[in-house]
C-alpha atoms as a PDB file:
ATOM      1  CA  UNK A   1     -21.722  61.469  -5.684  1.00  0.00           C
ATOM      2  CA  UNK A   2     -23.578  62.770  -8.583  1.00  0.00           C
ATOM      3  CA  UNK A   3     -26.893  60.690 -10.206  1.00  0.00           C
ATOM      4  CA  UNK A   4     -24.893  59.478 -13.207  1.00  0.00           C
ATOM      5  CA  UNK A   5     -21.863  57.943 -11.376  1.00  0.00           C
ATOM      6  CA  UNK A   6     -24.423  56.710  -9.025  1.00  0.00           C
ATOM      7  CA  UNK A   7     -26.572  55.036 -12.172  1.00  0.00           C
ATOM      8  CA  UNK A   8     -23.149  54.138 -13.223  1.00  0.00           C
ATOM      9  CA  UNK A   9     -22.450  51.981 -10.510  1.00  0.00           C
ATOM     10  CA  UNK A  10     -25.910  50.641 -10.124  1.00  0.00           C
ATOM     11  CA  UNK A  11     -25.755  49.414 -14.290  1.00  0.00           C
ATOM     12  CA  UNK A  12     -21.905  47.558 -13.560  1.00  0.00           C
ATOM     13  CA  UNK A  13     -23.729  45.752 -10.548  1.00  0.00           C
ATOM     14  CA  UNK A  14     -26.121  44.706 -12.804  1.00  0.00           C
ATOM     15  CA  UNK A  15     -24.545  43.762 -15.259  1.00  0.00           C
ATOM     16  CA  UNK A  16     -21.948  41.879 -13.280  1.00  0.00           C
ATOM     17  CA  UNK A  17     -24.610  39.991 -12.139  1.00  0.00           C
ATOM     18  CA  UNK A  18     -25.970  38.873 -15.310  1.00  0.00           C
ATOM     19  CA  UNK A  19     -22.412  37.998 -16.440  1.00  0.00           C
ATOM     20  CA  UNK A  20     -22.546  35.395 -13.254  1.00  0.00           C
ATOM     21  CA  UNK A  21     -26.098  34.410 -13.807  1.00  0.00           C
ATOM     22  CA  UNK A  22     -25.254  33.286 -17.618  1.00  0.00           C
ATOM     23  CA  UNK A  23     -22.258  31.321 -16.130  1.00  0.00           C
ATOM     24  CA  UNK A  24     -24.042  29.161 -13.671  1.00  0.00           C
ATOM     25  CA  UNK A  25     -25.842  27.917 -16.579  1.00  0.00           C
ATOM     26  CA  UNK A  26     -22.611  26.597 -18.435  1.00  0.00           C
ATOM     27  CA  UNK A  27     -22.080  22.975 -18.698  1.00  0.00           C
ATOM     28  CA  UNK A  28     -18.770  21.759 -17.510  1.00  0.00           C
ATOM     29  CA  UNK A  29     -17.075  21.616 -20.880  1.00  0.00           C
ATOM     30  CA  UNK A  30     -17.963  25.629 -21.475  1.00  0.00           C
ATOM     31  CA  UNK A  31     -17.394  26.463 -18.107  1.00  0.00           C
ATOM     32  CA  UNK A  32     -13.606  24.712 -17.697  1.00  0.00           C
ATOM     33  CA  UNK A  33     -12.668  25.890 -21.098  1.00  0.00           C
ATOM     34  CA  UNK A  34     -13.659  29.625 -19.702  1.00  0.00           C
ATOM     35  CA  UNK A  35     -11.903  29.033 -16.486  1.00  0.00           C
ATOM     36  CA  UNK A  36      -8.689  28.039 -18.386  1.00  0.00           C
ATOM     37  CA  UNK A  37      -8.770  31.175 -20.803  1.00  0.00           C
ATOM     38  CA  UNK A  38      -9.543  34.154 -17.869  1.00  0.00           C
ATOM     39  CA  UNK A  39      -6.948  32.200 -15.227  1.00  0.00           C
ATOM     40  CA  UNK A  40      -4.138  32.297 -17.745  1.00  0.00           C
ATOM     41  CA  UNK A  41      -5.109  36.339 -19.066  1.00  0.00           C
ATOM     42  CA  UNK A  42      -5.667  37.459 -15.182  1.00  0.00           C
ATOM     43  CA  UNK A  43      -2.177  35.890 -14.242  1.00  0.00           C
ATOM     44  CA  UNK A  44       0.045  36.468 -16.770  1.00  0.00           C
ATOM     45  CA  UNK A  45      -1.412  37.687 -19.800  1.00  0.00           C
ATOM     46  CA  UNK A  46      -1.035  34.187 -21.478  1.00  0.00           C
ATOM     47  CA  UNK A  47      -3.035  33.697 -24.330  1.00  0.00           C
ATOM     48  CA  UNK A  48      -4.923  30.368 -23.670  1.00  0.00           C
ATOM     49  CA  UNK A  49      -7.457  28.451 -25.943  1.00  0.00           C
ATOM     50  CA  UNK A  50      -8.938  25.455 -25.235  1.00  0.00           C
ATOM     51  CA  UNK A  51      -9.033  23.256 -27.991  1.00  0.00           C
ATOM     52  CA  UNK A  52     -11.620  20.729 -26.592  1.00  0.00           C
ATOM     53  CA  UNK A  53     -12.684  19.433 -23.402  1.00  0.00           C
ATOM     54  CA  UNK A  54     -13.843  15.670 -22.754  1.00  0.00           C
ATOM     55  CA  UNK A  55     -15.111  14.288 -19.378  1.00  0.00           C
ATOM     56  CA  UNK A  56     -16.515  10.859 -18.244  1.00  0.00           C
ATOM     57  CA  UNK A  57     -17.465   9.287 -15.056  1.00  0.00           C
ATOM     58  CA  UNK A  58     -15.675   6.482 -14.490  1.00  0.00           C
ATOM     59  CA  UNK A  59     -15.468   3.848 -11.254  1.00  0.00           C
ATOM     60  CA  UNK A  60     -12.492   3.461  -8.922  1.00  0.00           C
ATOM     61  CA  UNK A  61     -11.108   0.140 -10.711  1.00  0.00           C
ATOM     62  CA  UNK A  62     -11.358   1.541 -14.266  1.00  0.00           C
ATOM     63  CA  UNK A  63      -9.310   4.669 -13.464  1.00  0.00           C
ATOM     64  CA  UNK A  64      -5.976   2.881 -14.758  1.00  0.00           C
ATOM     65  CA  UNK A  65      -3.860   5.683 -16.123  1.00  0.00           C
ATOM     66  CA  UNK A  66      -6.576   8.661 -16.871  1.00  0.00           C
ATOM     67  CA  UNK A  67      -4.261  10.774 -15.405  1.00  0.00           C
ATOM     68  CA  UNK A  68      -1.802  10.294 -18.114  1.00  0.00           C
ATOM     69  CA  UNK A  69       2.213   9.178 -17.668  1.00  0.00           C
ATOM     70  CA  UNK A  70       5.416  11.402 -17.802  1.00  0.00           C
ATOM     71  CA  UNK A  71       3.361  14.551 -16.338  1.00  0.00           C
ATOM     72  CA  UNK A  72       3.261  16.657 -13.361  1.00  0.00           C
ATOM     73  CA  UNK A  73       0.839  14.742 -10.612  1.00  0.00           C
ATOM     74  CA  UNK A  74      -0.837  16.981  -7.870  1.00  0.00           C
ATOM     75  CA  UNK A  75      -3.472  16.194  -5.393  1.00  0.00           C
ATOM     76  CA  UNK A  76      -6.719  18.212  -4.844  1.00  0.00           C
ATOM     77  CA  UNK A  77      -8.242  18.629  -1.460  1.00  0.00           C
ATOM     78  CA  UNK A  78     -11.892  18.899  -1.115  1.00  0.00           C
ATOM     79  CA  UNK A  79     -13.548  21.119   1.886  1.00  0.00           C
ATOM     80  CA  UNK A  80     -15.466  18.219   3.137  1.00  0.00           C
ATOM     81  CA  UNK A  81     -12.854  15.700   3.230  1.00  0.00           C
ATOM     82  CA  UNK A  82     -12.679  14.866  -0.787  1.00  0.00           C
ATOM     83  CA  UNK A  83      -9.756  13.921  -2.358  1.00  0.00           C
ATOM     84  CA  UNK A  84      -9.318  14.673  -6.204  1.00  0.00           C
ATOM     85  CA  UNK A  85      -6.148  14.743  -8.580  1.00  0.00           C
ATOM     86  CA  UNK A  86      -4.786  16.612 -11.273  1.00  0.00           C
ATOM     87  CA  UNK A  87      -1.936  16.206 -13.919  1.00  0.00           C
ATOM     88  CA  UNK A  88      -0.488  18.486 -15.994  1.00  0.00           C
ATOM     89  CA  UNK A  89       2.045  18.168 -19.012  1.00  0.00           C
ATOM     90  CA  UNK A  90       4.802  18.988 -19.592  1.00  0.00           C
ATOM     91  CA  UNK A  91       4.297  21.018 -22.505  1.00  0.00           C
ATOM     92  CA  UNK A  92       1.874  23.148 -20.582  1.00  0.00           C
ATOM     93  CA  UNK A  93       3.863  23.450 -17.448  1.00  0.00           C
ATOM     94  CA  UNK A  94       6.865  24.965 -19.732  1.00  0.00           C
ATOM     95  CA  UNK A  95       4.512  27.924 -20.666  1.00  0.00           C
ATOM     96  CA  UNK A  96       3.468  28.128 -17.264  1.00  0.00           C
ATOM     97  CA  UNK A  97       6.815  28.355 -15.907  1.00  0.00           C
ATOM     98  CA  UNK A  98       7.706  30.714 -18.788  1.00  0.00           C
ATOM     99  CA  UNK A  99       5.235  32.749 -18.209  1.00  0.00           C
ATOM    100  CA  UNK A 100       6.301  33.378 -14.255  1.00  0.00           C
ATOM    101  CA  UNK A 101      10.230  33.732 -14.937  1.00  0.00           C
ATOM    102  CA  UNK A 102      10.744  35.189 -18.897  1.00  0.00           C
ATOM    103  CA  UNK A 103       7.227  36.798 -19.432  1.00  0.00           C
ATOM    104  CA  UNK A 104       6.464  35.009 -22.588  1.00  0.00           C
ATOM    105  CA  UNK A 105       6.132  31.284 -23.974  1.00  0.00           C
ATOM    106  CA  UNK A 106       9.321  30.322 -26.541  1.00  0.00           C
ATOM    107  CA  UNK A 107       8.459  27.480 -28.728  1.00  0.00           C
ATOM    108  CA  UNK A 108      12.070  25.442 -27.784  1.00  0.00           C
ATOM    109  CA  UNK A 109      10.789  21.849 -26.415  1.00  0.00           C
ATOM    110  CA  UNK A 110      10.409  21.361 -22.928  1.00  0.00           C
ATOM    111  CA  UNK A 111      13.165  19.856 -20.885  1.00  0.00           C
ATOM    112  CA  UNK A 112      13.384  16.499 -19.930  1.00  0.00           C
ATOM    113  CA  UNK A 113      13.418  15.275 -16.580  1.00  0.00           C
ATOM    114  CA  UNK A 114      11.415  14.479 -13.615  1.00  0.00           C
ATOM    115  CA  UNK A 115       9.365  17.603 -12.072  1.00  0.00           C
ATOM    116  CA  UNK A 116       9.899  18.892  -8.311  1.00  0.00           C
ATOM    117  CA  UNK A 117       8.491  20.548  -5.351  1.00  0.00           C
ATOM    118  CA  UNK A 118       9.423  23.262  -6.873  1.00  0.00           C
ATOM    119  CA  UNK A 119       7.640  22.879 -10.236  1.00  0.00           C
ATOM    120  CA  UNK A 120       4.478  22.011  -8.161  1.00  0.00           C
ATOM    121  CA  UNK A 121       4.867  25.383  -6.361  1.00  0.00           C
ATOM    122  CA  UNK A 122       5.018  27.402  -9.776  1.00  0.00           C
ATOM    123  CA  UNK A 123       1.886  25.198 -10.535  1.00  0.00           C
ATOM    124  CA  UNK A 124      -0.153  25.841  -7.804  1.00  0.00           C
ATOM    125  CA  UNK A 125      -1.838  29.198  -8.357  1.00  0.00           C
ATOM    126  CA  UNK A 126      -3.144  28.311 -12.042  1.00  0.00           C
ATOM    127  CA  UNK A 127      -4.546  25.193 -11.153  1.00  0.00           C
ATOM    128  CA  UNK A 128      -6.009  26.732  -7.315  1.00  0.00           C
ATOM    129  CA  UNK A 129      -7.229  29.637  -9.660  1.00  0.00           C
ATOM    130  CA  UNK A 130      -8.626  27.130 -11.981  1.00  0.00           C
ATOM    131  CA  UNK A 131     -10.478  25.698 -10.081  1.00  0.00           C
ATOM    132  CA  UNK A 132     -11.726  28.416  -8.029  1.00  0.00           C
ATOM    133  CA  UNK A 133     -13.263  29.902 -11.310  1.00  0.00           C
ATOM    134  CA  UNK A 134     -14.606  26.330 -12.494  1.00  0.00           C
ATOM    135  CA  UNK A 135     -16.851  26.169  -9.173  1.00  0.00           C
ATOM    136  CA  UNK A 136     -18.020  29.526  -9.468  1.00  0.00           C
ATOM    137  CA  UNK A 137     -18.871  28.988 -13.119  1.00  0.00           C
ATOM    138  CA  UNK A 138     -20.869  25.819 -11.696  1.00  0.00           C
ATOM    139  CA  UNK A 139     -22.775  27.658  -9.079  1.00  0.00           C
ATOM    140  CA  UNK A 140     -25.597  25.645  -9.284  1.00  0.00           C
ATOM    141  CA  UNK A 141     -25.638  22.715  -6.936  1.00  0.00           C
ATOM    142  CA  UNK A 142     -26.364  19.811  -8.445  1.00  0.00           C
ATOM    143  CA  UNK A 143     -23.905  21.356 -10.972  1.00  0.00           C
ATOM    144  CA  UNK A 144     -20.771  21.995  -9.037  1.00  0.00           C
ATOM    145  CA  UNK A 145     -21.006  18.988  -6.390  1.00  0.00           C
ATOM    146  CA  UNK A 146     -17.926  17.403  -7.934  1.00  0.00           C
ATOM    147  CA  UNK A 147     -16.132  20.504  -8.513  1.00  0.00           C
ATOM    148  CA  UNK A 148     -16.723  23.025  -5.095  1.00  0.00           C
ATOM    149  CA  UNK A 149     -14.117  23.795  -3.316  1.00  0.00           C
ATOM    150  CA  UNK A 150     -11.045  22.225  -4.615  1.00  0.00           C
ATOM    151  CA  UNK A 151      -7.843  23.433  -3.864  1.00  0.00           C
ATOM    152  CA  UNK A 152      -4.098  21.909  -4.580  1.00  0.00           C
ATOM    153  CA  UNK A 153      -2.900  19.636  -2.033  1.00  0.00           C
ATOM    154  CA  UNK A 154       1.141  18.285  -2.468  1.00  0.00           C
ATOM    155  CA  UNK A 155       2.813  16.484  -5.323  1.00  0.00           C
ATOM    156  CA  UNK A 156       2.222  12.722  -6.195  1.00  0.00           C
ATOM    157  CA  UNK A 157       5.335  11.347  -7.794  1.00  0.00           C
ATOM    158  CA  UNK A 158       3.378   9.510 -10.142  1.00  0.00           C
ATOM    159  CA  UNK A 159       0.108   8.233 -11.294  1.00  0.00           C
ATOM    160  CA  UNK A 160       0.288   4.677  -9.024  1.00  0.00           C
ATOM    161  CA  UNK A 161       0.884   7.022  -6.117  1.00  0.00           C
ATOM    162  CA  UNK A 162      -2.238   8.739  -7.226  1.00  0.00           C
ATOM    163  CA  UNK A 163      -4.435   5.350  -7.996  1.00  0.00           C
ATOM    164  CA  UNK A 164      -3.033   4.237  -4.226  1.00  0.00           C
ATOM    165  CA  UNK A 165      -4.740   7.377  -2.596  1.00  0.00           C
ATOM    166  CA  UNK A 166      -8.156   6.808  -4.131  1.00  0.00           C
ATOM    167  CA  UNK A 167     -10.804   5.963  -2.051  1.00  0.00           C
ATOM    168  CA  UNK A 168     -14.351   7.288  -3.693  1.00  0.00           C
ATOM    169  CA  UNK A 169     -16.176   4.555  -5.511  1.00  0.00           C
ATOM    170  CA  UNK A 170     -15.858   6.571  -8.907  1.00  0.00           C
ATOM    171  CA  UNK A 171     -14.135   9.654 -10.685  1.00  0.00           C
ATOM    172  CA  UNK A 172     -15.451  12.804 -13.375  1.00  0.00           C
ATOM    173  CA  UNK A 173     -13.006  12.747 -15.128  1.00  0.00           C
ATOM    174  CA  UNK A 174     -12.441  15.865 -17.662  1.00  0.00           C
ATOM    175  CA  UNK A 175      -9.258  16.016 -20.101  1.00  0.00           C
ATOM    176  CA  UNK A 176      -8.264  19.604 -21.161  1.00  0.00           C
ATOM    177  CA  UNK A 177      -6.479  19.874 -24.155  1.00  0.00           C
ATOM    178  CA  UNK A 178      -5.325  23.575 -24.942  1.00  0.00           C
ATOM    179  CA  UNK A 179      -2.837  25.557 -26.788  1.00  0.00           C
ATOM    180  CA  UNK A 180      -0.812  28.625 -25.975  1.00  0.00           C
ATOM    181  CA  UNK A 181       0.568  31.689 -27.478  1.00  0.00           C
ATOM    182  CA  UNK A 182      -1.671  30.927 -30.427  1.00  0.00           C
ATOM    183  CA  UNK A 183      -0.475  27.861 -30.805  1.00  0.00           C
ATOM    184  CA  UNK A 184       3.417  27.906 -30.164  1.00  0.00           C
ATOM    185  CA  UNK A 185       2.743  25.778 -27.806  1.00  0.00           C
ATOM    186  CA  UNK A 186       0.138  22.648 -27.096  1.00  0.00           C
ATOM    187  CA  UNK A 187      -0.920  21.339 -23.419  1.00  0.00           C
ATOM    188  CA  UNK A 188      -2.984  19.225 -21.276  1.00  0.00           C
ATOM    189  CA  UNK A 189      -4.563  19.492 -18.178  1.00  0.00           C
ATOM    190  CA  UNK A 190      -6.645  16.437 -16.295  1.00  0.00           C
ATOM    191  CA  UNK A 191      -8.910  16.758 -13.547  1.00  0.00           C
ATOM    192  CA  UNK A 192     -10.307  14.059 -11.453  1.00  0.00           C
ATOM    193  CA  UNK A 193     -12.467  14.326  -8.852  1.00  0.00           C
ATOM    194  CA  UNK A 194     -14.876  11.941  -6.494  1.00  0.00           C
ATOM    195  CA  UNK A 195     -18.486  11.536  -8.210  1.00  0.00           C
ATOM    196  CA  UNK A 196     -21.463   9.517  -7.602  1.00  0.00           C
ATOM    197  CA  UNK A 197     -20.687   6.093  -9.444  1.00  0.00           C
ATOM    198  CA  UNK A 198     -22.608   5.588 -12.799  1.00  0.00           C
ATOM    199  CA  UNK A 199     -26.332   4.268 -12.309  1.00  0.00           C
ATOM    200  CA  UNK A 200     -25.002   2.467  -9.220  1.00  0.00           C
ATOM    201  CA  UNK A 201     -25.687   3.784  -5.121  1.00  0.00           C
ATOM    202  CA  UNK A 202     -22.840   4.292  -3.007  1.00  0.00           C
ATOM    203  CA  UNK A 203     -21.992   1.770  -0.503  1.00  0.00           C
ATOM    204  CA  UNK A 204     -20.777   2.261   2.299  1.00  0.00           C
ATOM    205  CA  UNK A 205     -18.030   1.418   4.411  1.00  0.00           C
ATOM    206  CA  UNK A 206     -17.341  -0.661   1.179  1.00  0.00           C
ATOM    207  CA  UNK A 207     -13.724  -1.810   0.907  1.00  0.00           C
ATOM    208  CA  UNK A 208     -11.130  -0.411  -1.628  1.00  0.00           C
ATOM    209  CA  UNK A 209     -10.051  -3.178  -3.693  1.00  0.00           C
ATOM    210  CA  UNK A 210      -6.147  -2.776  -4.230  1.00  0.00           C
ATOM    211  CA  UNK A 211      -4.713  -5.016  -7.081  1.00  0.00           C
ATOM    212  CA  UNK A 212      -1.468  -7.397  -6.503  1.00  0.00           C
ATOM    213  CA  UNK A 213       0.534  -4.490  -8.019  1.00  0.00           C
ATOM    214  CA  UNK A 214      -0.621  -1.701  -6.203  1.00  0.00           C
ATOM    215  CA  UNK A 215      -0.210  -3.773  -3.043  1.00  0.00           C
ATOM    216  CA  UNK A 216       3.174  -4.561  -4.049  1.00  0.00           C
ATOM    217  CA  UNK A 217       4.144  -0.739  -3.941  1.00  0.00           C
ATOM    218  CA  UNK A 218       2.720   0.290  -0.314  1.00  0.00           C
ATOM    219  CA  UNK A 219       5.248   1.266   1.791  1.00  0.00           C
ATOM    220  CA  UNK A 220       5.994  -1.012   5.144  1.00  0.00           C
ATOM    221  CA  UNK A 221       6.934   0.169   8.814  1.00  0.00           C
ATOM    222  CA  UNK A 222       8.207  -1.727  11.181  1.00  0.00           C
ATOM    223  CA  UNK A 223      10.350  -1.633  14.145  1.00  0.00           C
ATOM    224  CA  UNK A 224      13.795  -2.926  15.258  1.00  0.00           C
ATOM    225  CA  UNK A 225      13.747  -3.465  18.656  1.00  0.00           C
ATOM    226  CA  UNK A 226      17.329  -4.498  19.989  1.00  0.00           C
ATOM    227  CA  UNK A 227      16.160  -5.588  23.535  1.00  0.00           C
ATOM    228  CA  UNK A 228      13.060  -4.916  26.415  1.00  0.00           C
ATOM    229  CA  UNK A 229      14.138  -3.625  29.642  1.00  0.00           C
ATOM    230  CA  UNK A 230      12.196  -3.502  32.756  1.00  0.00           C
ATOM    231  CA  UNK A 231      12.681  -0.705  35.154  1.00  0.00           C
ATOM    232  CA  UNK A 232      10.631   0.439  38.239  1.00  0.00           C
ATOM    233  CA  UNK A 233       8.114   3.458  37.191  1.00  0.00           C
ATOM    234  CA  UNK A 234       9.590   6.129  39.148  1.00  0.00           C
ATOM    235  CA  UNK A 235      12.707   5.390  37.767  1.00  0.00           C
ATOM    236  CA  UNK A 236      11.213   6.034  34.494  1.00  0.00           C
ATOM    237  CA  UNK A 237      10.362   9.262  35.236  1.00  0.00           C
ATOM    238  CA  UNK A 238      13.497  10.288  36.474  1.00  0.00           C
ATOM    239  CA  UNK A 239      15.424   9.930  33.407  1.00  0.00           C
ATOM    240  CA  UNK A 240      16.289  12.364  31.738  1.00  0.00           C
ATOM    241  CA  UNK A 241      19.030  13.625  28.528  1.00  0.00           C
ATOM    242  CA  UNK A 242      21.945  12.114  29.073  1.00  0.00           C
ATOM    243  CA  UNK A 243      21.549   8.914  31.380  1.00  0.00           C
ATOM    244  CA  UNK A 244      22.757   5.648  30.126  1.00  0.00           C
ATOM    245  CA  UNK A 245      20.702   2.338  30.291  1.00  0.00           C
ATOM    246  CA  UNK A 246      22.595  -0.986  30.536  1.00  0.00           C
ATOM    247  CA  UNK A 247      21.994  -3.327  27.810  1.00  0.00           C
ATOM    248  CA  UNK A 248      23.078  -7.158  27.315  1.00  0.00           C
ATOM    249  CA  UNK A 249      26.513  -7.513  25.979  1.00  0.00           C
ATOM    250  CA  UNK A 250      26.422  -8.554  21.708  1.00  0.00           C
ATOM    251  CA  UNK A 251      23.096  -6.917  21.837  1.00  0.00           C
ATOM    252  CA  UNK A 252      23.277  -6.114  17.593  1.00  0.00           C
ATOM    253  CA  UNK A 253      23.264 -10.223  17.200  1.00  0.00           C
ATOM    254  CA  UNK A 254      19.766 -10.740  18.710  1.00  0.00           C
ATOM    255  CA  UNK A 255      17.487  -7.495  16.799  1.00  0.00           C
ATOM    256  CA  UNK A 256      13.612  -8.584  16.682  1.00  0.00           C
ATOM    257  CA  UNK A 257      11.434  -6.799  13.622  1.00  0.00           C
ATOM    258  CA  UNK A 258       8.322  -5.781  14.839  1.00  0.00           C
ATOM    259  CA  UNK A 259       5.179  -4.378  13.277  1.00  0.00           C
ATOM    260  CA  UNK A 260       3.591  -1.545  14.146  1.00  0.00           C
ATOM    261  CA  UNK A 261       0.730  -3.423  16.343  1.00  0.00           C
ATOM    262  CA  UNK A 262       3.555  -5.235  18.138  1.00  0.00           C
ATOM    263  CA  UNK A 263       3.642  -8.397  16.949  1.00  0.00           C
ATOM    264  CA  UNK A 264       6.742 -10.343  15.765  1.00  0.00           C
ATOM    265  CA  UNK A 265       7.735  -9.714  12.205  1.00  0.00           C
ATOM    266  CA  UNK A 266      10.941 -11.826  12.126  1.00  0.00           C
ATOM    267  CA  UNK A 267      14.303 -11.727  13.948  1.00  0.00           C
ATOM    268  CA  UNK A 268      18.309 -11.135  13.044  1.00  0.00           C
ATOM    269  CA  UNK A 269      21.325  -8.974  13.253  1.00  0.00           C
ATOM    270  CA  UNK A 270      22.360  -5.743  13.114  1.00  0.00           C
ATOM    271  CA  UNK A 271      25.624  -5.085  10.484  1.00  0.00           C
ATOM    272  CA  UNK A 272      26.800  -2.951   7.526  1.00  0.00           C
ATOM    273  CA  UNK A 273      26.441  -2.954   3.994  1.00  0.00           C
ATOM    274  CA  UNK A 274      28.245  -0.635   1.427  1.00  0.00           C
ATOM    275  CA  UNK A 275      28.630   1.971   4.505  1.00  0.00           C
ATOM    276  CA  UNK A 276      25.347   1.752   6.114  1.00  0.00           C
ATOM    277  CA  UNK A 277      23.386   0.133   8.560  1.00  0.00           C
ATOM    278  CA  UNK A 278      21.580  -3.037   7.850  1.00  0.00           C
ATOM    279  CA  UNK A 279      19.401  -5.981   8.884  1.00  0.00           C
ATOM    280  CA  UNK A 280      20.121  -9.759   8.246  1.00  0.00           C
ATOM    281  CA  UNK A 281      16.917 -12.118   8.809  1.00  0.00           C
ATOM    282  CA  UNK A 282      17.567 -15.250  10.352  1.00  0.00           C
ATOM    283  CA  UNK A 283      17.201 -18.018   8.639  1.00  0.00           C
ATOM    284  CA  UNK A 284      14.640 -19.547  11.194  1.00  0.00           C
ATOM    285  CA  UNK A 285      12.555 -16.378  11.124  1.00  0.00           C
ATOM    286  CA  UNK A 286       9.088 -16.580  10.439  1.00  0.00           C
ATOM    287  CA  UNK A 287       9.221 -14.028   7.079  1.00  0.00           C
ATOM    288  CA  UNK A 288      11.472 -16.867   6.041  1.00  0.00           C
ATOM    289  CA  UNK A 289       9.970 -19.449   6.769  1.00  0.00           C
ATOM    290  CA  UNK A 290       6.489 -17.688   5.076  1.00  0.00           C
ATOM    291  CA  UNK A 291       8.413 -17.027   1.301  1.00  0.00           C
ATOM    292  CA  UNK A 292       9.670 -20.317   1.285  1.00  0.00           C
ATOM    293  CA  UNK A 293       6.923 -21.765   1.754  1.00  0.00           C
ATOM    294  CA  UNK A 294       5.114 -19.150  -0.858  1.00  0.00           C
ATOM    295  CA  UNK A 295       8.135 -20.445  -3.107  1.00  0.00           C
ATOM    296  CA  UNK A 296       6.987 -23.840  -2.710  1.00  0.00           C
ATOM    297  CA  UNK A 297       3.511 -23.028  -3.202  1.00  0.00           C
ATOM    298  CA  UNK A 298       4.333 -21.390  -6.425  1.00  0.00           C
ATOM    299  CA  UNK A 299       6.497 -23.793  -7.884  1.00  0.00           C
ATOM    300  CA  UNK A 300       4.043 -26.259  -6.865  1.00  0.00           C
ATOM    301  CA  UNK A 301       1.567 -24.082  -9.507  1.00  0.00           C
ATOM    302  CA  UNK A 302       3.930 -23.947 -12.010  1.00  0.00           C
ATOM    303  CA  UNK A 303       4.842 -27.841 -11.942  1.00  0.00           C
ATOM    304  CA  UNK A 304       0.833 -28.337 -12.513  1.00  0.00           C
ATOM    305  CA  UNK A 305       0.451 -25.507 -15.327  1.00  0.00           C
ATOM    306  CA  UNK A 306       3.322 -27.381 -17.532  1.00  0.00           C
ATOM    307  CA  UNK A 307       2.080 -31.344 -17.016  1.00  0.00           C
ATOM    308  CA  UNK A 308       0.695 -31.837 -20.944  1.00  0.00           C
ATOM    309  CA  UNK A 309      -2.544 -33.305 -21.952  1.00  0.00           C
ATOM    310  CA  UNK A 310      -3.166 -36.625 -21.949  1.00  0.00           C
ATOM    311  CA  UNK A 311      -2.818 -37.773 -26.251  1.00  0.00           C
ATOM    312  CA  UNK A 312      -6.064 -39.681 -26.650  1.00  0.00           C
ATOM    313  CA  UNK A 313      -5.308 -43.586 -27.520  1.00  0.00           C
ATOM    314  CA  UNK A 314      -6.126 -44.597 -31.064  1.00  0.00           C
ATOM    315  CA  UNK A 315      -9.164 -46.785 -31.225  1.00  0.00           C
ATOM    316  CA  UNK A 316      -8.291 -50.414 -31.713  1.00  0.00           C
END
């Protein structure tokens, strides 16, 4: 090696290393709307500008729907644990998909429908690479606490699925809006990640409030058990694929629904409906027993709500 490919080499070190240096000092907004541009260039040659950047920190209960409606939901999982979320539009998950399968962004509207595990997949890399490129943009670290080490998780069918999973006590939130192919075609992108909450200390081992609705949408598991047997314990060990165990004759009429710690949910029978198998509660079981009584409870409210003022009496 020669002294000018070897001063060569030493000056592209250097100046690689300034480039970094004079990233770590970009604030968020700057160093996002960078990310965005190179991930799109480095990928596919996409022509990406950012046409401006907003970000807030918000707490858990005033998330709502930052994440935006009709859009592609993914989940972001932190190296320590962290769980973030992103969403991305449809408008801007056209040109990505574009990009990967025809090599260029058309201007026809996207297609509408419902995305996939497969859209999610063709997702992946920009928004891994995205976010990759936004922490190393952030490398200082009181900078890039909320940001490090990111990567995408699975897709979230929708926002509530994404509100359900949040446990921090507050969000950044930062709201890309960009267009593509020089403006053929207009996207958005929205990150949100776990933050210290806003002039308030983290508590811990503080409970997640869940409203009525998002309790409403958490999925139950419980067990049908169709009878209890007792056998000695070495029989239990001997059995093995293919033995049969006797069970009580009209054994479907007399199914008990049990929760997953055991106790007794309610009881019924075993039939089928359109085709399928299914479960009729007793009347007598306790779940029945517990709405009608919420029935009661509620009627009992409404009755009160609709009794009318009392009309004053004129003054004799």
């Amino acid at each position: 090696m020669d002294i000018n490919t070897h001063r060569q080499i030493i000056l592209k070190k250097a100046s690689t290393t300034r480039r970094m240096a004079d990233l770590s000092d970009l604030p968020v907004d700057k160093a996002l709307e960078r990310a965005l541009s190179t991930t799109a260039r480095d990928l596919w040659g996409l022509v990406l500008d950012v046409a401006s950047v907003s970000q807030n920190v918000l707490l858990q209960d005033e998330c709502g729907d930052v994440l935006g409606t009709d859009r592609l939901f993914l989940s972001l999982k932190g190296q320590h644990g962290g769980l973030g979320f992103a969403s991305i539009d449809a408008d801007l998950h056209s040109a990505i998909v574009e990009s990967q399968t025809i090599g260029q962004v058309t201007g026809a509207p996207p297609e509408k429908r419902g995305f996939t595990s497969i859209d999610a997949m063709l997702a992946a890399p920009f928004v891994d690479e995205v976010m990759t490129r936004l922490s190393m943009a952030l490398a200082r670290p009181e900078a890039s606490s909320d940001f490090c080490g990111f990567g995408v998780g699975e897709r979230l069918e929708n926002g509530r699925a994404a509100r359900l999973l949040m446990g921090a006590v507050a969000y950044r939130q930062v709201n890309a809006m960009v267009e593509l192919a020089s403006g053929l075609r207009k996207g958005v992108l929205t990150l949100l990640v776990p933050s210290e909450p806003p002039h308030q200390p983290v508590e811990e081992n503080k409970p997640v409030h869940l409203s009525d609705d998002m309790l409403m949408e958490l999925n139950v598991c419980f067990d049908a058990v169709l009878c209890k047997l007792k056998m000695p314990l070495q029989q239990l060990h001997e059995l093995s694929v293919g033995d049969r165990l006797p069970l009580p004759k009209n054994v479907e009429q007399t199914v008990e629904l049990m929760a997953r710690d055991r106790s007794g949910f309610g009881s019924g029978q075993l039939g089928r409906l359109d085709g399928q198998r299914a479960f009729r509660i007793d009347e007598d079981s306790p779940l029945i027993a517990h709405l009608k009584v919420e029935e009661a409870d509620d009627a009992e409210i409404a009755q009160v709500g609709a009794v009318p003022e009392k009309q004053a009496l004129p003054a004799e």
